[in-house]
C-alpha atoms as a PDB file:
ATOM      1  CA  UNK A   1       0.000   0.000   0.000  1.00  0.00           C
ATOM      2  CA  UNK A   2       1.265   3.541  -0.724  1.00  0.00           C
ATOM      3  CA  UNK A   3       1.168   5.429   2.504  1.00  0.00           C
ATOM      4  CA  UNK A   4       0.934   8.747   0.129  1.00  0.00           C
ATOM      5  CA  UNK A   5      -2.537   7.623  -0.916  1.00  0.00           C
ATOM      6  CA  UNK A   6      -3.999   7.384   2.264  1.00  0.00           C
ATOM      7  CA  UNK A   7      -6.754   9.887   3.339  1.00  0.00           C
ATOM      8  CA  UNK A   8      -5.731  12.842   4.807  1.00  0.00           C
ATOM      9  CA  UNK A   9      -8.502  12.782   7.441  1.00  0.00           C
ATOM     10  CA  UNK A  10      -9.477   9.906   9.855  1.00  0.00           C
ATOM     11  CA  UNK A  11     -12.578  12.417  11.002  1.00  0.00           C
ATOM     12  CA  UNK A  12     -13.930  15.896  11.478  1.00  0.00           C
ATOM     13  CA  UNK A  13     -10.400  17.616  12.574  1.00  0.00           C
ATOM     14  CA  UNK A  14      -8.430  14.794  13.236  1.00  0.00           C
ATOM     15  CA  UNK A  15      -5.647  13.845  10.384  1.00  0.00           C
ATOM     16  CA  UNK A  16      -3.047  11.419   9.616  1.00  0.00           C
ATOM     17  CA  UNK A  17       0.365  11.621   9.568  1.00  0.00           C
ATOM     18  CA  UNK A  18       3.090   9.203   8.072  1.00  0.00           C
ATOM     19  CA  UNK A  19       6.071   9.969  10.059  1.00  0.00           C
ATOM     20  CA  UNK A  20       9.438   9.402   8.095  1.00  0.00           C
ATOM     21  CA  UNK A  21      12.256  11.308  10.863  1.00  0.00           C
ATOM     22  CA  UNK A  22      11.851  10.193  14.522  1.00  0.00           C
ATOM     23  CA  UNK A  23      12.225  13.244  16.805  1.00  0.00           C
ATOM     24  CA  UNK A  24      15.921  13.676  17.812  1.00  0.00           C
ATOM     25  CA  UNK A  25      17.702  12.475  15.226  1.00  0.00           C
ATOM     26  CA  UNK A  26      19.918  14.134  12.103  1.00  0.00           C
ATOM     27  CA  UNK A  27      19.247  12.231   8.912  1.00  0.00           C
ATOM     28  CA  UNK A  28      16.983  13.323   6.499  1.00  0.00           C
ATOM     29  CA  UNK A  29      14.328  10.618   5.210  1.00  0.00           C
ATOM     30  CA  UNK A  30      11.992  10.674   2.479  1.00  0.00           C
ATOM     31  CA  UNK A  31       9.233   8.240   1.754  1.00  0.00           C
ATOM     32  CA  UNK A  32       9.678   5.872  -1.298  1.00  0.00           C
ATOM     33  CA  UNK A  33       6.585   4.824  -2.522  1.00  0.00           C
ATOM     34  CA  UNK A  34       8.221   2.478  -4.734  1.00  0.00           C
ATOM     35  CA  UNK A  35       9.640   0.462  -2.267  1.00  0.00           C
ATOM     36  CA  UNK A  36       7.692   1.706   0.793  1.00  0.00           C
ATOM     37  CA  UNK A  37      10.783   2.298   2.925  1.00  0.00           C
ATOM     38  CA  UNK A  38      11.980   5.395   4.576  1.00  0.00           C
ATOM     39  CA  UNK A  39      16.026   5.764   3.099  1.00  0.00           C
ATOM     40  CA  UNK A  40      18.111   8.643   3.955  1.00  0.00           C
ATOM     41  CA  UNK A  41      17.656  11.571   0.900  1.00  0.00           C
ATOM     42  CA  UNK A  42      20.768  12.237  -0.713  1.00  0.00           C
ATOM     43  CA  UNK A  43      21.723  15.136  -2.362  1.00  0.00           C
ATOM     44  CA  UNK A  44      24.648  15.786  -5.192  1.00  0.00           C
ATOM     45  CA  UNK A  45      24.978  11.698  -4.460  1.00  0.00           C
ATOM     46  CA  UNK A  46      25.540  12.229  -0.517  1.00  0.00           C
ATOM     47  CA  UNK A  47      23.017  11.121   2.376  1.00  0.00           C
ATOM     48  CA  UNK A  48      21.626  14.192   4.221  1.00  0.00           C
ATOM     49  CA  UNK A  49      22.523  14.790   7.540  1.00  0.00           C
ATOM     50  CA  UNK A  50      21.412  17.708   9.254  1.00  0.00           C
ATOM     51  CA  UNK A  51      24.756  19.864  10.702  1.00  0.00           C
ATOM     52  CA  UNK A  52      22.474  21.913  12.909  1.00  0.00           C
ATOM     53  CA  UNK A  53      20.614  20.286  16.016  1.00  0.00           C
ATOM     54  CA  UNK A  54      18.501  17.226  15.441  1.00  0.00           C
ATOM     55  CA  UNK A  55      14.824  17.258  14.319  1.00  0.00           C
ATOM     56  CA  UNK A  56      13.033  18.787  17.593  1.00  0.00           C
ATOM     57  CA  UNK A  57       9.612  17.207  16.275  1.00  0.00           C
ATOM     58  CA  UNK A  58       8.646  14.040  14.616  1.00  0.00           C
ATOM     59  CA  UNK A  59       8.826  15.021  11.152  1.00  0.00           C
ATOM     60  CA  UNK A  60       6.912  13.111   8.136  1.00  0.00           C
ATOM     61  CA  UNK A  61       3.786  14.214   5.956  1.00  0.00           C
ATOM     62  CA  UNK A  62       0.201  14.366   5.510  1.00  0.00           C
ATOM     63  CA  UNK A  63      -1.332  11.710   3.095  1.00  0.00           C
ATOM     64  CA  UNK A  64      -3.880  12.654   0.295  1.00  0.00           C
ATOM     65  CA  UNK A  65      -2.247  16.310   0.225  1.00  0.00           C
ATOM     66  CA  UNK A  66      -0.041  17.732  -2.688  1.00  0.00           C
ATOM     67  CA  UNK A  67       1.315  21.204  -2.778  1.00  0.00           C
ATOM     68  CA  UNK A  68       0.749  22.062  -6.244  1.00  0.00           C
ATOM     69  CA  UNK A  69       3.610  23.730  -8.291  1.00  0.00           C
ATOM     70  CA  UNK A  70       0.969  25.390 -10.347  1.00  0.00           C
ATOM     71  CA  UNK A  71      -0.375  26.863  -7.417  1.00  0.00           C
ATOM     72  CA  UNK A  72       3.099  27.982  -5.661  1.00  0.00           C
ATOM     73  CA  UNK A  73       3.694  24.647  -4.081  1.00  0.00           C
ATOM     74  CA  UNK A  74       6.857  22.660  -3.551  1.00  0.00           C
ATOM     75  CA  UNK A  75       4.996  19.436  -5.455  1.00  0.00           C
ATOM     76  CA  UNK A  76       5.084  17.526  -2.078  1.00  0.00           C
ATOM     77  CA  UNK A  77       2.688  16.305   0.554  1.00  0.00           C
ATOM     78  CA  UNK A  78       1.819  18.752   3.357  1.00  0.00           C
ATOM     79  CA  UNK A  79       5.068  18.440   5.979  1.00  0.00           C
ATOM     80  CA  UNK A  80       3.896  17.779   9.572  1.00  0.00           C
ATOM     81  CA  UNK A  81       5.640  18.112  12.895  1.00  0.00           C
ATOM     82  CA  UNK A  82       4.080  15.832  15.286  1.00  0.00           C
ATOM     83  CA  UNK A  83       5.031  17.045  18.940  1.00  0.00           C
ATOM     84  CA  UNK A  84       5.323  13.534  21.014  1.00  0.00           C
ATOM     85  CA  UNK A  85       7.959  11.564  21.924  1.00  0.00           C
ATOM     86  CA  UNK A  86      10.182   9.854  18.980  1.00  0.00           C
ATOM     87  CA  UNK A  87       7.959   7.219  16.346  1.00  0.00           C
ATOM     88  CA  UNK A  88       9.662   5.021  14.253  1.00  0.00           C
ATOM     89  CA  UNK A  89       9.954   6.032  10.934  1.00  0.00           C
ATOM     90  CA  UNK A  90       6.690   4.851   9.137  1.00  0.00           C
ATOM     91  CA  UNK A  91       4.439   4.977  11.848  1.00  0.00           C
ATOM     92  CA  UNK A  92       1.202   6.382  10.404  1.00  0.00           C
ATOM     93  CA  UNK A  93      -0.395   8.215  13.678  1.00  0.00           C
ATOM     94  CA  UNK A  94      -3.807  10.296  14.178  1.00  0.00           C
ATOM     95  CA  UNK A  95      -3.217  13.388  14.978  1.00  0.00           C
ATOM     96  CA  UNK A  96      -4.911  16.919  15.858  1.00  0.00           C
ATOM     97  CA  UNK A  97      -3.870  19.624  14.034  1.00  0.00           C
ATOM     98  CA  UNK A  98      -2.719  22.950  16.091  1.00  0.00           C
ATOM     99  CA  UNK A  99      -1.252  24.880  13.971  1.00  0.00           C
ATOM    100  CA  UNK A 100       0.807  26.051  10.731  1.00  0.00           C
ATOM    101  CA  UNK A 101       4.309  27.183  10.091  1.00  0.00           C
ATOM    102  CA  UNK A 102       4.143  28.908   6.516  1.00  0.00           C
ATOM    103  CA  UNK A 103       7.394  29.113   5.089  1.00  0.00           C
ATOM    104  CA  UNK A 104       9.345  30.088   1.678  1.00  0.00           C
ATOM    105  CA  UNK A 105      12.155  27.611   0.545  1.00  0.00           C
ATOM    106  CA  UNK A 106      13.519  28.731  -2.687  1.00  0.00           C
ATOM    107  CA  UNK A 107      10.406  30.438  -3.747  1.00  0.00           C
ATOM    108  CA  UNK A 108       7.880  27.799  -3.541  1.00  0.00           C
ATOM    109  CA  UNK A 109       5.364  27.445  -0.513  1.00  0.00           C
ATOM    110  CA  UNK A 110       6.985  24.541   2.120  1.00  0.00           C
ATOM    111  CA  UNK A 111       4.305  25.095   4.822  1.00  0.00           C
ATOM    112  CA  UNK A 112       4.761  22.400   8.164  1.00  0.00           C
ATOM    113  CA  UNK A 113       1.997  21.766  10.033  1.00  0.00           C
ATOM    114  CA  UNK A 114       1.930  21.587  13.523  1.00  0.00           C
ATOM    115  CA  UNK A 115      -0.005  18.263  15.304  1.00  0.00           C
ATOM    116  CA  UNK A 116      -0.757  16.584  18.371  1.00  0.00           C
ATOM    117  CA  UNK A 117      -1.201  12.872  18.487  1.00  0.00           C
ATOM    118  CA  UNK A 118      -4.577  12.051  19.430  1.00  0.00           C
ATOM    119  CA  UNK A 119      -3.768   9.201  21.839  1.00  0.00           C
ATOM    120  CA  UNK A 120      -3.048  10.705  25.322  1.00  0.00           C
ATOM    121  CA  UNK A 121      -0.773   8.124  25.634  1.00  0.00           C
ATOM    122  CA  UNK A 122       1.607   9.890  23.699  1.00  0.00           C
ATOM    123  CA  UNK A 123       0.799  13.352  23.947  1.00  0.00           C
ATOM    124  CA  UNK A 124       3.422  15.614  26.127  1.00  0.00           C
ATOM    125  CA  UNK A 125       1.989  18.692  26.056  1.00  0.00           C
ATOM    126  CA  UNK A 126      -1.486  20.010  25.444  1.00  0.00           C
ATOM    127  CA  UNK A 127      -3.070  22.883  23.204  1.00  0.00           C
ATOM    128  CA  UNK A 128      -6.263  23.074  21.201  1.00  0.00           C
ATOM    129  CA  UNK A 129      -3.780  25.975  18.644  1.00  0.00           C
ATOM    130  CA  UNK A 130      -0.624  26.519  18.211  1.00  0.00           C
ATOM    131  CA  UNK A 131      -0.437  29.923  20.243  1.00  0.00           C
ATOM    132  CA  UNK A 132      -1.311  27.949  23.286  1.00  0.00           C
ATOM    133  CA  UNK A 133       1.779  26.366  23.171  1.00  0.00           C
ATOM    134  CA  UNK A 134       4.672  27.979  25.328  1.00  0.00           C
ATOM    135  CA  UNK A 135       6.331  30.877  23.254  1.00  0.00           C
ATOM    136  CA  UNK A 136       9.605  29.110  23.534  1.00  0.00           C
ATOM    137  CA  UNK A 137       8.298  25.459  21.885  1.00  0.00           C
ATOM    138  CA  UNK A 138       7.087  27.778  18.852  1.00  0.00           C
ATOM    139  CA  UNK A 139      10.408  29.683  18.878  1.00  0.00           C
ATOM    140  CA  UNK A 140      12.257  26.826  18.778  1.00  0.00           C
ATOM    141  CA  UNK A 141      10.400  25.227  15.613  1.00  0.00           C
ATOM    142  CA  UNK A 142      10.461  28.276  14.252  1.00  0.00           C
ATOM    143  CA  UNK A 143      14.764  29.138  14.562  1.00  0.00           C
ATOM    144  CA  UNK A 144      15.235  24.982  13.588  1.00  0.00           C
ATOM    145  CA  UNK A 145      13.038  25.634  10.198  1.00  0.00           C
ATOM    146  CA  UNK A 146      15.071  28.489   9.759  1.00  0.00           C
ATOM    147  CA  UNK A 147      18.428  27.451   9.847  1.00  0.00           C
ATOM    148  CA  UNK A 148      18.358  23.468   9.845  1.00  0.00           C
ATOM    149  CA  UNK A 149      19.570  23.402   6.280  1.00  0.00           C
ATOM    150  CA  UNK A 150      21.063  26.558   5.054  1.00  0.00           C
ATOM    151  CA  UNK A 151      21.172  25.885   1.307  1.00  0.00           C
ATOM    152  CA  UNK A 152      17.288  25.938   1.498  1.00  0.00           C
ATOM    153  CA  UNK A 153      16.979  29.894   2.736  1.00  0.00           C
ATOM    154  CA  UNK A 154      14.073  29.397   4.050  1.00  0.00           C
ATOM    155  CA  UNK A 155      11.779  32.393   4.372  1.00  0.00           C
ATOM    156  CA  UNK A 156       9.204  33.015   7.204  1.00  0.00           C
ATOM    157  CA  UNK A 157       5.801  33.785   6.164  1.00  0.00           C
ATOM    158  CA  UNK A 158       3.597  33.557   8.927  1.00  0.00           C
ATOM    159  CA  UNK A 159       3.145  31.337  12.498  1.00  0.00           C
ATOM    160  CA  UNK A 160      -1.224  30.306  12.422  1.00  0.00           C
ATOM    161  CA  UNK A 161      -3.579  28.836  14.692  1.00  0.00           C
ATOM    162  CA  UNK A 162      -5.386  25.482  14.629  1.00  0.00           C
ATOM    163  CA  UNK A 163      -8.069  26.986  11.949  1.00  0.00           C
ATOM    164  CA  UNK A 164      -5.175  27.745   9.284  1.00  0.00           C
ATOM    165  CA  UNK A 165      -3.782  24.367   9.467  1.00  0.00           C
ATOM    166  CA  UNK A 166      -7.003  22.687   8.859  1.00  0.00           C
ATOM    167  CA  UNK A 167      -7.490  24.953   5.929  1.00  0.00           C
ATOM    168  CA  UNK A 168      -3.630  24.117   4.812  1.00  0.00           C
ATOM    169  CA  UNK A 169      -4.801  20.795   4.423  1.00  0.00           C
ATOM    170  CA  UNK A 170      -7.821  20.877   2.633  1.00  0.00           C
ATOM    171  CA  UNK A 171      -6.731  23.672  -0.108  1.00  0.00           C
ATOM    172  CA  UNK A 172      -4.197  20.962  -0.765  1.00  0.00           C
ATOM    173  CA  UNK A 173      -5.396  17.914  -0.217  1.00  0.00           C
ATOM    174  CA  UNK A 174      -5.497  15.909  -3.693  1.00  0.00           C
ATOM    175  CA  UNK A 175      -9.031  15.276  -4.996  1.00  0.00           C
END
């Protein structure tokens, strides 16, 4: 099964997310459909490793989503961070979205939306949107989106609440 064609939503408000970079670590993993693993990306031939501080978040994507080159887009699934403790890569998780992180990265729209996992078992923290959080959790995803890779420049376009996010998803998600 190709986790990319999975629904974006399990419900009213609740999503899922594939996770492909357990929280706390450096190497930068992309989903292969055609094989279904999780490698390490490479780029000019080399495997990415982040040089900055590892991932602060569970990183992967949303399912069903696309951002559209046409429409400003990067041409991948919606990012997600999933604040929890670390998931194996490919752990597909329900989540709550709280939030979106719009950025810039070489002049195409890279938003990263911010989620909770639904289970309680592995939520540490709680928020119903993003500015609930404490100002320093959204600094620091902020500052590591910023300067995690520095041949992407990424840009800051805006820091949204639980609303935006929701709408993220649906103004991309593939019909």
């Amino acid at each position: 099964m190709d986790l990319e064609e999975l629904n974006a939503w399990v419900r009213h408000g609740m999503l899922r997310a594939v996770i492909e970079i357990p929280a706390g670590t450096v190497e930068k993993r992309q989903y292969d459909p055609a094989s279904g693993s999780f490698p390490v990306d490479l780029r000019g031939g080399v495997p990415r490793r982040v040089a900055f501080l590892p991932y602060p978040a569970n990183y992967g994507f949303v399912p069903g989503t696309r951002m559209d080159k046409d429409a400003g887009g990067d041409g991948d699934a919606v990012d997600v961070f999933v604040l929890c403790t670390a998931l194996p890569s490919g752990t597909v998780v329900e989540v709550e979205p709280i939030g979106v992180i719009e950025l810039l990265d070489a002049g195409e729209r890279d938003d990263k939306l911010v989620a909770l996992p639904v289970d309680p078992a592995l939520r540490t923290l709680e928020a119903r949107d993003l500015h609930e959080l404490p100002a320093a959790a959204r600094d620091i995803l902020v500052t590591w989106l910023l300067h995690y890779d520095p041949e992407d420049r990424a840009e800051l376009v805006a820091v949204r609440g639980r609303q935006e996010a929701i709408d993220t998803v649906t103004r991309w998600q593939v019909k």
